[in-house]
PDB file of N, CA and C in Angstrom:
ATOM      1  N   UNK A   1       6.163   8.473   4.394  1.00  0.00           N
ATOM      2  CA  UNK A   1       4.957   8.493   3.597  1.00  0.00           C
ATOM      3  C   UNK A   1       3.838   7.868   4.416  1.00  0.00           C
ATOM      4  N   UNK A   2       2.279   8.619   4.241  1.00  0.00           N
ATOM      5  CA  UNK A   2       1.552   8.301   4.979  1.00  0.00           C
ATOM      6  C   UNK A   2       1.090   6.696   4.170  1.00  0.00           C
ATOM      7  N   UNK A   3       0.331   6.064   5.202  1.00  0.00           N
ATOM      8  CA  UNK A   3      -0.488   4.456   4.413  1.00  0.00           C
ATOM      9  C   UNK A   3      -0.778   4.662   3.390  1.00  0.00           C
ATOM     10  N   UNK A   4      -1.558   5.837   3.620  1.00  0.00           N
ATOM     11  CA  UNK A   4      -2.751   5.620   1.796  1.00  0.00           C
ATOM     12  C   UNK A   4      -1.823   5.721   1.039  1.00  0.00           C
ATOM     13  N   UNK A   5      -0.689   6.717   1.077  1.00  0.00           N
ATOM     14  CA  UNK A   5       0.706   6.309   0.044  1.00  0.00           C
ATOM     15  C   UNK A   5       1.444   5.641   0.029  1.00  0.00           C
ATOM     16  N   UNK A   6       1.193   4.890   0.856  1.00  0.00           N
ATOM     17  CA  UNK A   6       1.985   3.759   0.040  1.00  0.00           C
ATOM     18  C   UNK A   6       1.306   2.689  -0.562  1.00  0.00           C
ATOM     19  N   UNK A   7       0.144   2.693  -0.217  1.00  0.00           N
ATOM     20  CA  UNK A   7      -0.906   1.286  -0.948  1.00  0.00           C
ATOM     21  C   UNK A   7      -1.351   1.920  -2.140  1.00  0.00           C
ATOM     22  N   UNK A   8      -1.152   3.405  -2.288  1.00  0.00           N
ATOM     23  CA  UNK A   8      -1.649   3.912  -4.137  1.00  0.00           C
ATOM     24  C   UNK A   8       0.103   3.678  -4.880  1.00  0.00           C
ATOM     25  N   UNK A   9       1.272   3.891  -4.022  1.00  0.00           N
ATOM     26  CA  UNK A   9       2.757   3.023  -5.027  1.00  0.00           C
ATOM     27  C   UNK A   9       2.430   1.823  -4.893  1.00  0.00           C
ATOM     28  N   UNK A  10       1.501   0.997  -4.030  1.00  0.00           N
ATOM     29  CA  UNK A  10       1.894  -0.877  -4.457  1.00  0.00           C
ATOM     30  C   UNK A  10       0.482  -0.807  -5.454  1.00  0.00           C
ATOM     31  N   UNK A  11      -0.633  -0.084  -5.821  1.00  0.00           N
ATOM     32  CA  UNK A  11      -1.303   0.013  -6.192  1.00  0.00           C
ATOM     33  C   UNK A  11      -1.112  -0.385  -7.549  1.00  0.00           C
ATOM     34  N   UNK A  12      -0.126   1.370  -7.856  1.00  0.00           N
ATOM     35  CA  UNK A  12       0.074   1.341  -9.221  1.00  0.00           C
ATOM     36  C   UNK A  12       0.764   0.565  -9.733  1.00  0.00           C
ATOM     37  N   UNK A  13       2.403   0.188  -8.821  1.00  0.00           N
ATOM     38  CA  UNK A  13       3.263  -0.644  -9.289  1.00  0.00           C
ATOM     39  C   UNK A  13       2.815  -2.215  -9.944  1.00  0.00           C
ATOM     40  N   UNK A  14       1.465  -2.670  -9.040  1.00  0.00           N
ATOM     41  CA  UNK A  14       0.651  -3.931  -9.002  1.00  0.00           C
ATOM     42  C   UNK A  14       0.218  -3.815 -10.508  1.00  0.00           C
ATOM     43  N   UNK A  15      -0.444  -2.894 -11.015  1.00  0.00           N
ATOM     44  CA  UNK A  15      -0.972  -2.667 -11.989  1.00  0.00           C
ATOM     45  C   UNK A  15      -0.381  -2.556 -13.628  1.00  0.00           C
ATOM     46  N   UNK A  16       0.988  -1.982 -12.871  1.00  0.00           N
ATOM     47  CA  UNK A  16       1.884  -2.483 -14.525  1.00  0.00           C
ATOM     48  C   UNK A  16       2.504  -3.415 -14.623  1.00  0.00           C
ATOM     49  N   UNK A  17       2.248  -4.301 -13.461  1.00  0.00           N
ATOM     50  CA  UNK A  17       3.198  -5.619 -13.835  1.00  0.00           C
ATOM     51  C   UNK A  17       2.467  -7.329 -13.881  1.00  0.00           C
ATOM     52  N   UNK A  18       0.841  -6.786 -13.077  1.00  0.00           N
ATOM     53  CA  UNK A  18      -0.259  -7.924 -12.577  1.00  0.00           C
ATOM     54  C   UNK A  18      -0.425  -8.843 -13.676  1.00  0.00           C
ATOM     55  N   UNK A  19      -0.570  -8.014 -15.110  1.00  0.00           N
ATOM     56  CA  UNK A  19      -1.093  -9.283 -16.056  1.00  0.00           C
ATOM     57  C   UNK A  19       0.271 -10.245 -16.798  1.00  0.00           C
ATOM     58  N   UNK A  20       1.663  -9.882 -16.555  1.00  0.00           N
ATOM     59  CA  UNK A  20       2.536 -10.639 -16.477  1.00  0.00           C
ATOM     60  C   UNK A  20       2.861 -11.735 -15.718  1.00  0.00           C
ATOM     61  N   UNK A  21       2.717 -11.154 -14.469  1.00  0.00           N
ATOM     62  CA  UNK A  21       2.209 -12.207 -13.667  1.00  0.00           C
ATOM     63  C   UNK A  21       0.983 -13.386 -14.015  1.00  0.00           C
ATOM     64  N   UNK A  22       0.395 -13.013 -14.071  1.00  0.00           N
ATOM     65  CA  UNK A  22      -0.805 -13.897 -14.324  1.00  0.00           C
ATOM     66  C   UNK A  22      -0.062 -14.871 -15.954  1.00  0.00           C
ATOM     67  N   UNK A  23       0.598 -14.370 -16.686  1.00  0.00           N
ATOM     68  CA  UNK A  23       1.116 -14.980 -17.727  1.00  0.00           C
ATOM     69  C   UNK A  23       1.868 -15.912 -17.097  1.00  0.00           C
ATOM     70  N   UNK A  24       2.860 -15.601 -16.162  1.00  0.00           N
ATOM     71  CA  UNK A  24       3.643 -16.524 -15.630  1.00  0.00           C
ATOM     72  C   UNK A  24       2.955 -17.370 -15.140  1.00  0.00           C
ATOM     73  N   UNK A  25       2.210 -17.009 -13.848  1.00  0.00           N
ATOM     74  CA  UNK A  25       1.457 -18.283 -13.767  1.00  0.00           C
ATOM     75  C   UNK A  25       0.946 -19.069 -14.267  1.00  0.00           C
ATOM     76  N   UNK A  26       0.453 -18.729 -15.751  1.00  0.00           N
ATOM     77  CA  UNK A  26      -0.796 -19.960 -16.361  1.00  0.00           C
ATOM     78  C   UNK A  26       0.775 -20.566 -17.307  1.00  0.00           C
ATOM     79  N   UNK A  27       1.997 -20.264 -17.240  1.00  0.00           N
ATOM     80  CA  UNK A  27       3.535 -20.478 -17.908  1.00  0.00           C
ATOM     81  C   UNK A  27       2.894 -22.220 -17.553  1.00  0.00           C
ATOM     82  N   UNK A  28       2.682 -22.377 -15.975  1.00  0.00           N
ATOM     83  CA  UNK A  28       2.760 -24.031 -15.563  1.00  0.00           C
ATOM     84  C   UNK A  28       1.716 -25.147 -15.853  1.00  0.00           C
ATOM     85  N   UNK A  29       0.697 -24.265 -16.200  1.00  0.00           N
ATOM     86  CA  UNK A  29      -0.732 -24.654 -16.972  1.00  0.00           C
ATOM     87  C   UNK A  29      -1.617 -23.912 -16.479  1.00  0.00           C
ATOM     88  N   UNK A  30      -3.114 -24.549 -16.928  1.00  0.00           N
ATOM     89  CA  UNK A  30      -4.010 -24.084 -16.841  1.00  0.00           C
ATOM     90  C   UNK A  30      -4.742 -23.715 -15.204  1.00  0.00           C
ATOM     91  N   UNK A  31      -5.538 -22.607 -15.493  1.00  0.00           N
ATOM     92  CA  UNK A  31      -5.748 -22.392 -14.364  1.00  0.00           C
ATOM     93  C   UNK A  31      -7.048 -21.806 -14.420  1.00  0.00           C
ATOM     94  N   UNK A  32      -7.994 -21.436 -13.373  1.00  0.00           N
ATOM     95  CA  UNK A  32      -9.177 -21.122 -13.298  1.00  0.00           C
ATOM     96  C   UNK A  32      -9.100 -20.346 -12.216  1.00  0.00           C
ATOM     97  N   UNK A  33      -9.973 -18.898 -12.187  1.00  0.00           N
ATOM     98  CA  UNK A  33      -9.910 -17.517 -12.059  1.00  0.00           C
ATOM     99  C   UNK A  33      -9.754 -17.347 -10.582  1.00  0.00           C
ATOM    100  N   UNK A  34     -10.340 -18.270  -9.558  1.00  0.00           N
ATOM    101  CA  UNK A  34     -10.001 -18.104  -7.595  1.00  0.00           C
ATOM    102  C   UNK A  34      -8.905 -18.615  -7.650  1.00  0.00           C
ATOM    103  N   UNK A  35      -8.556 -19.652  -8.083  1.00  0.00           N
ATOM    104  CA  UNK A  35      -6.735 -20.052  -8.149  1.00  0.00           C
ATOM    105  C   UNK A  35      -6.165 -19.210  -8.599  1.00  0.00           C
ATOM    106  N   UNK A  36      -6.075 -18.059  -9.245  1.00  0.00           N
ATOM    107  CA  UNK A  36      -5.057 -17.169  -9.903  1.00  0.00           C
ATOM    108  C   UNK A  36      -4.999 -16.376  -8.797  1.00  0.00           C
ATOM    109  N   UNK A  37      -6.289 -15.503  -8.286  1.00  0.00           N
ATOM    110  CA  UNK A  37      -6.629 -14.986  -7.393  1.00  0.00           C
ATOM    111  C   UNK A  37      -5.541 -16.008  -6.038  1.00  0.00           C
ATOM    112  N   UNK A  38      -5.973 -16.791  -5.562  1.00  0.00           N
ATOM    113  CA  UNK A  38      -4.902 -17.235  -4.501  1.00  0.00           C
ATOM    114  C   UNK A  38      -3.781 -17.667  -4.618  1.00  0.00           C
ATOM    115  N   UNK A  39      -2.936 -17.911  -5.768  1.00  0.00           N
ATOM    116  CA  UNK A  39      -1.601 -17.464  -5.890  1.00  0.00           C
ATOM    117  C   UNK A  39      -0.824 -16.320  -5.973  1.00  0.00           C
ATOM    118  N   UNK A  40      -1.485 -15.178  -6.557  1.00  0.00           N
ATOM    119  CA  UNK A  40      -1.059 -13.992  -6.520  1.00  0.00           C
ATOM    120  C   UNK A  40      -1.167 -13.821  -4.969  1.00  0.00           C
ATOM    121  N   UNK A  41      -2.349 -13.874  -4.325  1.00  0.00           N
ATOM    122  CA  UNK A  41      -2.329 -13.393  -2.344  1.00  0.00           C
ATOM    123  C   UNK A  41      -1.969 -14.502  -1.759  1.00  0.00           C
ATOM    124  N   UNK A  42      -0.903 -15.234  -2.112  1.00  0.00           N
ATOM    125  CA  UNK A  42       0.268 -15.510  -1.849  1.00  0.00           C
ATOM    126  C   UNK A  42       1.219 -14.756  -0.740  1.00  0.00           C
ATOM    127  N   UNK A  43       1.618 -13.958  -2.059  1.00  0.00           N
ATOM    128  CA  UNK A  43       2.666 -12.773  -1.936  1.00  0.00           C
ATOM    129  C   UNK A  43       1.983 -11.630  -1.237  1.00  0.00           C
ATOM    130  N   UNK A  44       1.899 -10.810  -0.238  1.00  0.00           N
ATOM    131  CA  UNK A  44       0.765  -9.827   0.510  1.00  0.00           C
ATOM    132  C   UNK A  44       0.860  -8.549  -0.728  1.00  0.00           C
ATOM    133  N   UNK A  45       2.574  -8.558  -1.391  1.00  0.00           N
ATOM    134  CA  UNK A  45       2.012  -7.112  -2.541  1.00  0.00           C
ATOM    135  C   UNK A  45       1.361  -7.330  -3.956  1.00  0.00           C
ATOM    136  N   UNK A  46       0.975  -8.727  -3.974  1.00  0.00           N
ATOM    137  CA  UNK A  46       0.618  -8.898  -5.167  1.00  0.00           C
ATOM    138  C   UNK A  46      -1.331  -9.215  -5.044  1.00  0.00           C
ATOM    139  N   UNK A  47      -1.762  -8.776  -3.664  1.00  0.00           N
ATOM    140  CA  UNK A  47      -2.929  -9.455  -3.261  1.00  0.00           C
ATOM    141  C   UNK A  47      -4.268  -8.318  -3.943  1.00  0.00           C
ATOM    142  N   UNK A  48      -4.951  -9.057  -4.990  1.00  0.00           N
ATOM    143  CA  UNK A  48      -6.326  -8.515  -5.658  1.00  0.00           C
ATOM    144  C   UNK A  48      -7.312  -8.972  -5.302  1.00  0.00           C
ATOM    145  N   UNK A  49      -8.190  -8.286  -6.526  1.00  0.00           N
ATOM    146  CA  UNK A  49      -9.961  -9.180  -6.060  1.00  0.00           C
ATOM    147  C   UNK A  49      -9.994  -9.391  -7.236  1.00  0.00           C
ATOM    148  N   UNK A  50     -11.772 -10.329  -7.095  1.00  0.00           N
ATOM    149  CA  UNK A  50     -12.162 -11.031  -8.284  1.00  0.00           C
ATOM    150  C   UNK A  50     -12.479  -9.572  -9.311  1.00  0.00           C
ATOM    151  N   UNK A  51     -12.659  -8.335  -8.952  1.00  0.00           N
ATOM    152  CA  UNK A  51     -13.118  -7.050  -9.906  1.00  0.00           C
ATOM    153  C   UNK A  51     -12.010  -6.856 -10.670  1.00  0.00           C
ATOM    154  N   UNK A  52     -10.712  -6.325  -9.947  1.00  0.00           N
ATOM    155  CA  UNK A  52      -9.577  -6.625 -10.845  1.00  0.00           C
ATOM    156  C   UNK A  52      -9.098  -8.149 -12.141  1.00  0.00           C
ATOM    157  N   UNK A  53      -9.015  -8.952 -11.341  1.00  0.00           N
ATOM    158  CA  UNK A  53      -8.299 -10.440 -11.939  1.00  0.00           C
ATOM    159  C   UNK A  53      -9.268 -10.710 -13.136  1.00  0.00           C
ATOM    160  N   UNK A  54     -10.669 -10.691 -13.157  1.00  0.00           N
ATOM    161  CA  UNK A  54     -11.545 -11.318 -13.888  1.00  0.00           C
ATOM    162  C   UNK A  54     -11.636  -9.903 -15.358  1.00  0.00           C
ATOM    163  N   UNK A  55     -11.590  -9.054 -15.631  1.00  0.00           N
ATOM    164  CA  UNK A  55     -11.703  -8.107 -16.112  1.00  0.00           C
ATOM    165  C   UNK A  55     -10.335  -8.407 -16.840  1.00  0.00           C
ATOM    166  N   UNK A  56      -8.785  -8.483 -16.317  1.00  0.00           N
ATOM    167  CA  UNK A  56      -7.661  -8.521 -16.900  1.00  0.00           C
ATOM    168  C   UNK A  56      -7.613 -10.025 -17.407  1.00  0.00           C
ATOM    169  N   UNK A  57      -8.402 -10.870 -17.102  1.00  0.00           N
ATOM    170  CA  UNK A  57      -8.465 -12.116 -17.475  1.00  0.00           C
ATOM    171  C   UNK A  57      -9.029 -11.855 -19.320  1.00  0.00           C
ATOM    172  N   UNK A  58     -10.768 -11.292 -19.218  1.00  0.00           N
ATOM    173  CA  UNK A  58     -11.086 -10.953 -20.265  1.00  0.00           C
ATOM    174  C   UNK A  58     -10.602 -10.079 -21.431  1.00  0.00           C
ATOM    175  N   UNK A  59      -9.422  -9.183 -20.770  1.00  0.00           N
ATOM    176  CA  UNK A  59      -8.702  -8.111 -21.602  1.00  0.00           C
ATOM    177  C   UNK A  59      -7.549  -9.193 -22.395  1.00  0.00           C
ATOM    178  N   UNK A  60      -7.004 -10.183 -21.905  1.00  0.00           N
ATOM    179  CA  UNK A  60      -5.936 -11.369 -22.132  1.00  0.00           C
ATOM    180  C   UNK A  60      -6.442 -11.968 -23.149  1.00  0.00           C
ATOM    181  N   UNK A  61      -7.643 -12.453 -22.763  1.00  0.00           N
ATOM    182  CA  UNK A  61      -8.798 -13.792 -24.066  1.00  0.00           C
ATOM    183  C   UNK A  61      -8.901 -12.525 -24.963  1.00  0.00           C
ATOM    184  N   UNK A  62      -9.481 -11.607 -25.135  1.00  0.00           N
ATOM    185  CA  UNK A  62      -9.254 -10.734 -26.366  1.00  0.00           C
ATOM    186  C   UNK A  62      -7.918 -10.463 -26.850  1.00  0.00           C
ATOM    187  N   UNK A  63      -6.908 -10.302 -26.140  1.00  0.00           N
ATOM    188  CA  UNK A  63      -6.201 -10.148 -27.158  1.00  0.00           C
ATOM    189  C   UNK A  63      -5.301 -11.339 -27.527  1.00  0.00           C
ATOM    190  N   UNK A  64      -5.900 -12.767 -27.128  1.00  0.00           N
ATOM    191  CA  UNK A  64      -5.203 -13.891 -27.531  1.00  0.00           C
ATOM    192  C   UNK A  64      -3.848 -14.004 -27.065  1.00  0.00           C
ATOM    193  N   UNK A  65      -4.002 -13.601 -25.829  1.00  0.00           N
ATOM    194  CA  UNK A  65      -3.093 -13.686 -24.859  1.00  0.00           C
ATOM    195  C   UNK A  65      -3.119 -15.444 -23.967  1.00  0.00           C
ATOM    196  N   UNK A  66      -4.461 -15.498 -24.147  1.00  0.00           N
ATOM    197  CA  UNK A  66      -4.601 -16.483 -23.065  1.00  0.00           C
ATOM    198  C   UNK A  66      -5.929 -17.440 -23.905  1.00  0.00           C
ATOM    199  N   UNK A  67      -6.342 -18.573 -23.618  1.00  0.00           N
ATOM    200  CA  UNK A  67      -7.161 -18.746 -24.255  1.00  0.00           C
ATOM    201  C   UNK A  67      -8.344 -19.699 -23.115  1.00  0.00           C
ATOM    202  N   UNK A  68      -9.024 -20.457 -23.545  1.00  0.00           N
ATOM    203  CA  UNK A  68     -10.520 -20.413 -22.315  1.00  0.00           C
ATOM    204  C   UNK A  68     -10.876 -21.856 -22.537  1.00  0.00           C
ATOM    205  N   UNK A  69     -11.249 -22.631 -21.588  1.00  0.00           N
ATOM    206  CA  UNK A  69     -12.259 -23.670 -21.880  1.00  0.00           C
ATOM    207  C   UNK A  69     -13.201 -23.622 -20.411  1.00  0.00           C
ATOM    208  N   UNK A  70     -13.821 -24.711 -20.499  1.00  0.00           N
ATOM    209  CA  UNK A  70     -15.149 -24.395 -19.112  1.00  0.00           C
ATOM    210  C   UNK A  70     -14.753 -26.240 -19.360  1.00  0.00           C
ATOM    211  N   UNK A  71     -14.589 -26.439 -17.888  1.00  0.00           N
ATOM    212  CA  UNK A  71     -14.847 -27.749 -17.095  1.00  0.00           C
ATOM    213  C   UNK A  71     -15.274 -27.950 -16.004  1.00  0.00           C
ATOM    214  N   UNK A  72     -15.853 -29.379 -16.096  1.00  0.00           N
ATOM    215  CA  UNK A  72     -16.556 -29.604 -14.892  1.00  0.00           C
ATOM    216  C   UNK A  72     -15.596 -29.216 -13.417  1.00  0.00           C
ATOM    217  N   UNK A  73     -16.998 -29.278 -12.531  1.00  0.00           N
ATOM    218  CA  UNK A  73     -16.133 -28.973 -11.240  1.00  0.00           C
ATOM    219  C   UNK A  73     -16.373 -29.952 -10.087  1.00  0.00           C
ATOM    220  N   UNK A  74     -16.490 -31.273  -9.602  1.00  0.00           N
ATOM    221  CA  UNK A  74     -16.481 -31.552  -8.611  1.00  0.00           C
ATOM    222  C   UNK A  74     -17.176 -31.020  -7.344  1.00  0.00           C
ATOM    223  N   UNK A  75     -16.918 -29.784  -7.111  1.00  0.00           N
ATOM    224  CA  UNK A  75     -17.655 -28.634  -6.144  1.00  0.00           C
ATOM    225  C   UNK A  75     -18.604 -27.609  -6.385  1.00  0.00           C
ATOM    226  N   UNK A  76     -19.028 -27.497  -7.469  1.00  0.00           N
ATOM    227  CA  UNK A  76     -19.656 -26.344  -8.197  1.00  0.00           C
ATOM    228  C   UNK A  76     -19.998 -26.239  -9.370  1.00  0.00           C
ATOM    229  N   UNK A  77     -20.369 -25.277 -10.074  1.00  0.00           N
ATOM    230  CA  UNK A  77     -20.725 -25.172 -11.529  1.00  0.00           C
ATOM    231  C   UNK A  77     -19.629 -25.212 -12.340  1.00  0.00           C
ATOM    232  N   UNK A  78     -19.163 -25.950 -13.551  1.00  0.00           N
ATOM    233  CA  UNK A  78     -18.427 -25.563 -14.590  1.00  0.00           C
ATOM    234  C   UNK A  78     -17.341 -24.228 -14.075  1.00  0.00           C
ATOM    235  N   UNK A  79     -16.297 -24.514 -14.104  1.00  0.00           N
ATOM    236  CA  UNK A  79     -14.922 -23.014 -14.384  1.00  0.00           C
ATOM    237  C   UNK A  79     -14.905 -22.929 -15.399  1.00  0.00           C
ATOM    238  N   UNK A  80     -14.223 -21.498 -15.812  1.00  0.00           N
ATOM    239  CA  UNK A  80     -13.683 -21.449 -16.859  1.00  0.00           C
ATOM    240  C   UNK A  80     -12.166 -21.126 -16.688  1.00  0.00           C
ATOM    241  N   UNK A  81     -11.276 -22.410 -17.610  1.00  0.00           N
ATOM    242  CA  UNK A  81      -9.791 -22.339 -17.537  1.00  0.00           C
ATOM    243  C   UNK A  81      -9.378 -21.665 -18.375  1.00  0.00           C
ATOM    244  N   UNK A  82      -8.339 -21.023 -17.680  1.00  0.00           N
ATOM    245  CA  UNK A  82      -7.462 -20.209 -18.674  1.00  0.00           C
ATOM    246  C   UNK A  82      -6.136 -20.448 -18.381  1.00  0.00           C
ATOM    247  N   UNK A  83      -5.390 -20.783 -20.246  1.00  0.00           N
ATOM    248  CA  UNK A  83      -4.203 -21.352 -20.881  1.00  0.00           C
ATOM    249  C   UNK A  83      -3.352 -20.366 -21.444  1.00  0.00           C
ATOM    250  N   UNK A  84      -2.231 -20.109 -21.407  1.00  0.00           N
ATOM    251  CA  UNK A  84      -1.008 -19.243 -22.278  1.00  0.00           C
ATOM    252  C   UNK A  84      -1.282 -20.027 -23.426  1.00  0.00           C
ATOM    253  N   UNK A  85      -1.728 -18.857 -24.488  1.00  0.00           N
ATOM    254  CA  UNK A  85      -1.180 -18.905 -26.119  1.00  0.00           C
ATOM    255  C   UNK A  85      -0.139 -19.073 -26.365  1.00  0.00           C
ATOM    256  N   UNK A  86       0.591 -19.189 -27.538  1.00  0.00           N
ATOM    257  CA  UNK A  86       1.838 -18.421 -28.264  1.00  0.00           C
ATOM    258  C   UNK A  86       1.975 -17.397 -27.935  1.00  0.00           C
ATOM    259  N   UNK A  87       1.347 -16.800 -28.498  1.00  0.00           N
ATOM    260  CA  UNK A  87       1.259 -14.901 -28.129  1.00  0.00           C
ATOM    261  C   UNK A  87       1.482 -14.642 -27.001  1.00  0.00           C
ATOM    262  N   UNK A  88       1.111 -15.500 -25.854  1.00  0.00           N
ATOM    263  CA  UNK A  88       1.211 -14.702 -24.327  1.00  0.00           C
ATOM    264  C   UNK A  88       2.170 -15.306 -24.260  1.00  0.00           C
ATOM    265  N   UNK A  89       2.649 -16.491 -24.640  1.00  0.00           N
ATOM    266  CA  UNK A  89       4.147 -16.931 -24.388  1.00  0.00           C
ATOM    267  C   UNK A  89       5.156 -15.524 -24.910  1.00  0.00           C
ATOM    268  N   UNK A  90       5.419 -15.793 -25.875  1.00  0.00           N
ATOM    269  CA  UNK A  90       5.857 -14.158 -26.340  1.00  0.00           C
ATOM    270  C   UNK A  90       6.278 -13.125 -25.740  1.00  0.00           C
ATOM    271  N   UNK A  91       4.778 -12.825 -25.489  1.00  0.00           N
ATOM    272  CA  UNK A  91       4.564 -11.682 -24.475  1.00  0.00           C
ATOM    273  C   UNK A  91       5.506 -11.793 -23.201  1.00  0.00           C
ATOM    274  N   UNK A  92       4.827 -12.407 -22.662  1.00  0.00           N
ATOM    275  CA  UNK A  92       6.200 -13.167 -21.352  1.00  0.00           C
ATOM    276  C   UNK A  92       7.229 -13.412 -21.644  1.00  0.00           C
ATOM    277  N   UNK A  93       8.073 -13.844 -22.535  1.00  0.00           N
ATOM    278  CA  UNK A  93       9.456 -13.674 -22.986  1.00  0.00           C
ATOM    279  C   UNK A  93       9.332 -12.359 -23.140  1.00  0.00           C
ATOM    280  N   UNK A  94       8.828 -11.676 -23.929  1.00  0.00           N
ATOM    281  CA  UNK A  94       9.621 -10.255 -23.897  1.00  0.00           C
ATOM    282  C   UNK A  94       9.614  -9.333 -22.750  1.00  0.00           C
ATOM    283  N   UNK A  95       8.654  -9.568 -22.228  1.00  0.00           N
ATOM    284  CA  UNK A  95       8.576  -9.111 -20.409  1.00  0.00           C
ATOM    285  C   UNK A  95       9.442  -9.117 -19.940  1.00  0.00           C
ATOM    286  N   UNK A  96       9.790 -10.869 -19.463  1.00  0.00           N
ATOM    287  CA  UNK A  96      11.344 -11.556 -18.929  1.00  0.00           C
ATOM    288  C   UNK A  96      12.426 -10.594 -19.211  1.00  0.00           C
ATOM    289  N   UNK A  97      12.306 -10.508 -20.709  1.00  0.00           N
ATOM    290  CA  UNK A  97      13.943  -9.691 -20.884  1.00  0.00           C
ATOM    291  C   UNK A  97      13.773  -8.773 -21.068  1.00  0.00           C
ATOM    292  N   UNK A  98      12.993  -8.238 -20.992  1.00  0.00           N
ATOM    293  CA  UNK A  98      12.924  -6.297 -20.516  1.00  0.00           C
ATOM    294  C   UNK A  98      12.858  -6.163 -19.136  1.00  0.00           C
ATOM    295  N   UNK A  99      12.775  -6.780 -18.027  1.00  0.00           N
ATOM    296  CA  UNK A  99      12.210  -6.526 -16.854  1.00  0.00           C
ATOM    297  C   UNK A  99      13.155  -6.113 -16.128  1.00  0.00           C
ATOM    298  N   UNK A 100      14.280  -6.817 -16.385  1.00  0.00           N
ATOM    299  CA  UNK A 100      15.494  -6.803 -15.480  1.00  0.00           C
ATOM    300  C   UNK A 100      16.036  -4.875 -16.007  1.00  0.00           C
ATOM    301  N   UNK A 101      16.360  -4.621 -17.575  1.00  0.00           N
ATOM    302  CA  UNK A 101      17.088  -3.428 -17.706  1.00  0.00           C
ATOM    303  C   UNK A 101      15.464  -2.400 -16.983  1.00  0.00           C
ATOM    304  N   UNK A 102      14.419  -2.747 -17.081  1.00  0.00           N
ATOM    305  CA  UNK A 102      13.696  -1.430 -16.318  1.00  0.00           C
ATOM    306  C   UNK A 102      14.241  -1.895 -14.714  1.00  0.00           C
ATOM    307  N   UNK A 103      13.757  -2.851 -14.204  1.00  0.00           N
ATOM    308  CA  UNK A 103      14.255  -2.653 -12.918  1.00  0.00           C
ATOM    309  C   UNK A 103      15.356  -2.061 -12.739  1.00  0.00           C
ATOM    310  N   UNK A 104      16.610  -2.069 -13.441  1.00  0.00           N
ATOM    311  CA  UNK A 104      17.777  -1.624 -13.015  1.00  0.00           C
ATOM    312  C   UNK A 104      17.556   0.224 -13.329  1.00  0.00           C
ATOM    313  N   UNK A 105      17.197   0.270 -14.369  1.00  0.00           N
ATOM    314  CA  UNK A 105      17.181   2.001 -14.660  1.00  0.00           C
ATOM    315  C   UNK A 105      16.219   2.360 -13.572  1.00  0.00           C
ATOM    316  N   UNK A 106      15.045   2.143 -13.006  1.00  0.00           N
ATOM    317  CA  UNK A 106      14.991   2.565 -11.730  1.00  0.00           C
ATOM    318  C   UNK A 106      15.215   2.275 -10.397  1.00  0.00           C
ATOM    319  N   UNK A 107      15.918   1.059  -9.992  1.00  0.00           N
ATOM    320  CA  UNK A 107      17.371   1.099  -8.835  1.00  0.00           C
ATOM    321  C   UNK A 107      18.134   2.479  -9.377  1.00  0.00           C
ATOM    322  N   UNK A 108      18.551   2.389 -10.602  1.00  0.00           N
ATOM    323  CA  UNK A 108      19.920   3.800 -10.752  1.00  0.00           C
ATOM    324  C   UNK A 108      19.389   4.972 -10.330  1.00  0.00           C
ATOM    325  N   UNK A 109      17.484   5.447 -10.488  1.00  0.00           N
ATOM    326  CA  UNK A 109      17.278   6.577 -10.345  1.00  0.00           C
ATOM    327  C   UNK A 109      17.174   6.482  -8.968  1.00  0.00           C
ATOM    328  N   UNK A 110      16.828   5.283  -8.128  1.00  0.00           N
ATOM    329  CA  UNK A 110      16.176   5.387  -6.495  1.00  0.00           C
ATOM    330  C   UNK A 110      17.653   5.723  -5.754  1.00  0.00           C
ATOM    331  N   UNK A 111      18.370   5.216  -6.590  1.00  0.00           N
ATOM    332  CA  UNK A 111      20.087   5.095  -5.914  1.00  0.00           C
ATOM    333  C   UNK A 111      20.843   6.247  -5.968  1.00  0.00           C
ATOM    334  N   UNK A 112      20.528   7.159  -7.173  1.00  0.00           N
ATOM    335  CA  UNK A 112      21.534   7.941  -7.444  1.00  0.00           C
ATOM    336  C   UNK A 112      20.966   9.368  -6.188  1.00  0.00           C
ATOM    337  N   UNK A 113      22.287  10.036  -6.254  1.00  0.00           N
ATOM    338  CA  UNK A 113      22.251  11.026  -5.462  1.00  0.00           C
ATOM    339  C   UNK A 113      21.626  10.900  -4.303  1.00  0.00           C
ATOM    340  N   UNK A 114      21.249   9.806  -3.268  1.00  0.00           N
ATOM    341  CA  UNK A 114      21.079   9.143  -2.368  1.00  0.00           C
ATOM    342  C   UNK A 114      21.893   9.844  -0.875  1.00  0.00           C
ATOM    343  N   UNK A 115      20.909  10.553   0.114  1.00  0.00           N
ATOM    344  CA  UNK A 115      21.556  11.033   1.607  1.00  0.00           C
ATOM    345  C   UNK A 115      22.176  10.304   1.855  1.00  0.00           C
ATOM    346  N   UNK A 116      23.200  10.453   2.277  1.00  0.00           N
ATOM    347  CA  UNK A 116      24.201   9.729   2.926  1.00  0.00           C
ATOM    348  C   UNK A 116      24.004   9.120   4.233  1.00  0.00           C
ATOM    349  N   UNK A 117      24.013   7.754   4.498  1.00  0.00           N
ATOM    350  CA  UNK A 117      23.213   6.991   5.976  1.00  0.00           C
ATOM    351  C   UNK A 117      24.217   8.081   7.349  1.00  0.00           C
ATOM    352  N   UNK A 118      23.703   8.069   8.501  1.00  0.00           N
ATOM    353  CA  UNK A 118      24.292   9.249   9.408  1.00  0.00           C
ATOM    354  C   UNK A 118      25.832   7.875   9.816  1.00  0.00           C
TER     355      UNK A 118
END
């Protein structure tokens, strides 16, 4: 597969799993929006921008996924932190234990009927 295909599969894959992530992370506390951003690009397949992160941040606070305060900053203007609800707790538990049977039903499809190594 050429590059551009494979950065539109880490693309998409990034995309159905990014705001779980981000649940997990705020799992340890609170956090504010360039720190989320540099834990995820961490990992090189999990690496976004502020256009993505900040947008799925606001899609989270609506649906009381996550919730918000603004504190001072030492370096700059006021952040705004963002905390796991209940609800995004939830959410993330049910993630957790769905994640593993999807991963496995597609290992079975990547696996099955598989060329035989020479």
């Amino acid at each position: 597969m050429e590059q551009g295909g494979a950065s539109k599969v880490m693309s998409q894959l990034r995309r159905g799993v990014l705001e779980y992530c981000v649940l997990a992370l705020l799992r340890g506390g609170s956090r504010y929006g360039v720190e989320l951003l540099r834990e995820l690009g961490q990992l090189e397949v999990m690496i976004t921008s502020e256009g993505t992160i900040y947008p799925l941040l606001s899609r989270l606070r609506r649906e009381s996924l996550v919730e918000t305060t603004w504190q001072e900053s030492s370096s700059g203007p006021p952040r705004r932190y963002y905390e796991l609800t209940p609800s995004g707790q939830l959410a993330l538990d049910e993630f957790t234990t769905e994640w593993p049977r999807f991963h496995d039903a597609v290992q079975y499809f990547l696996s099955k009927n598989e060329a035989p190594q020479p």
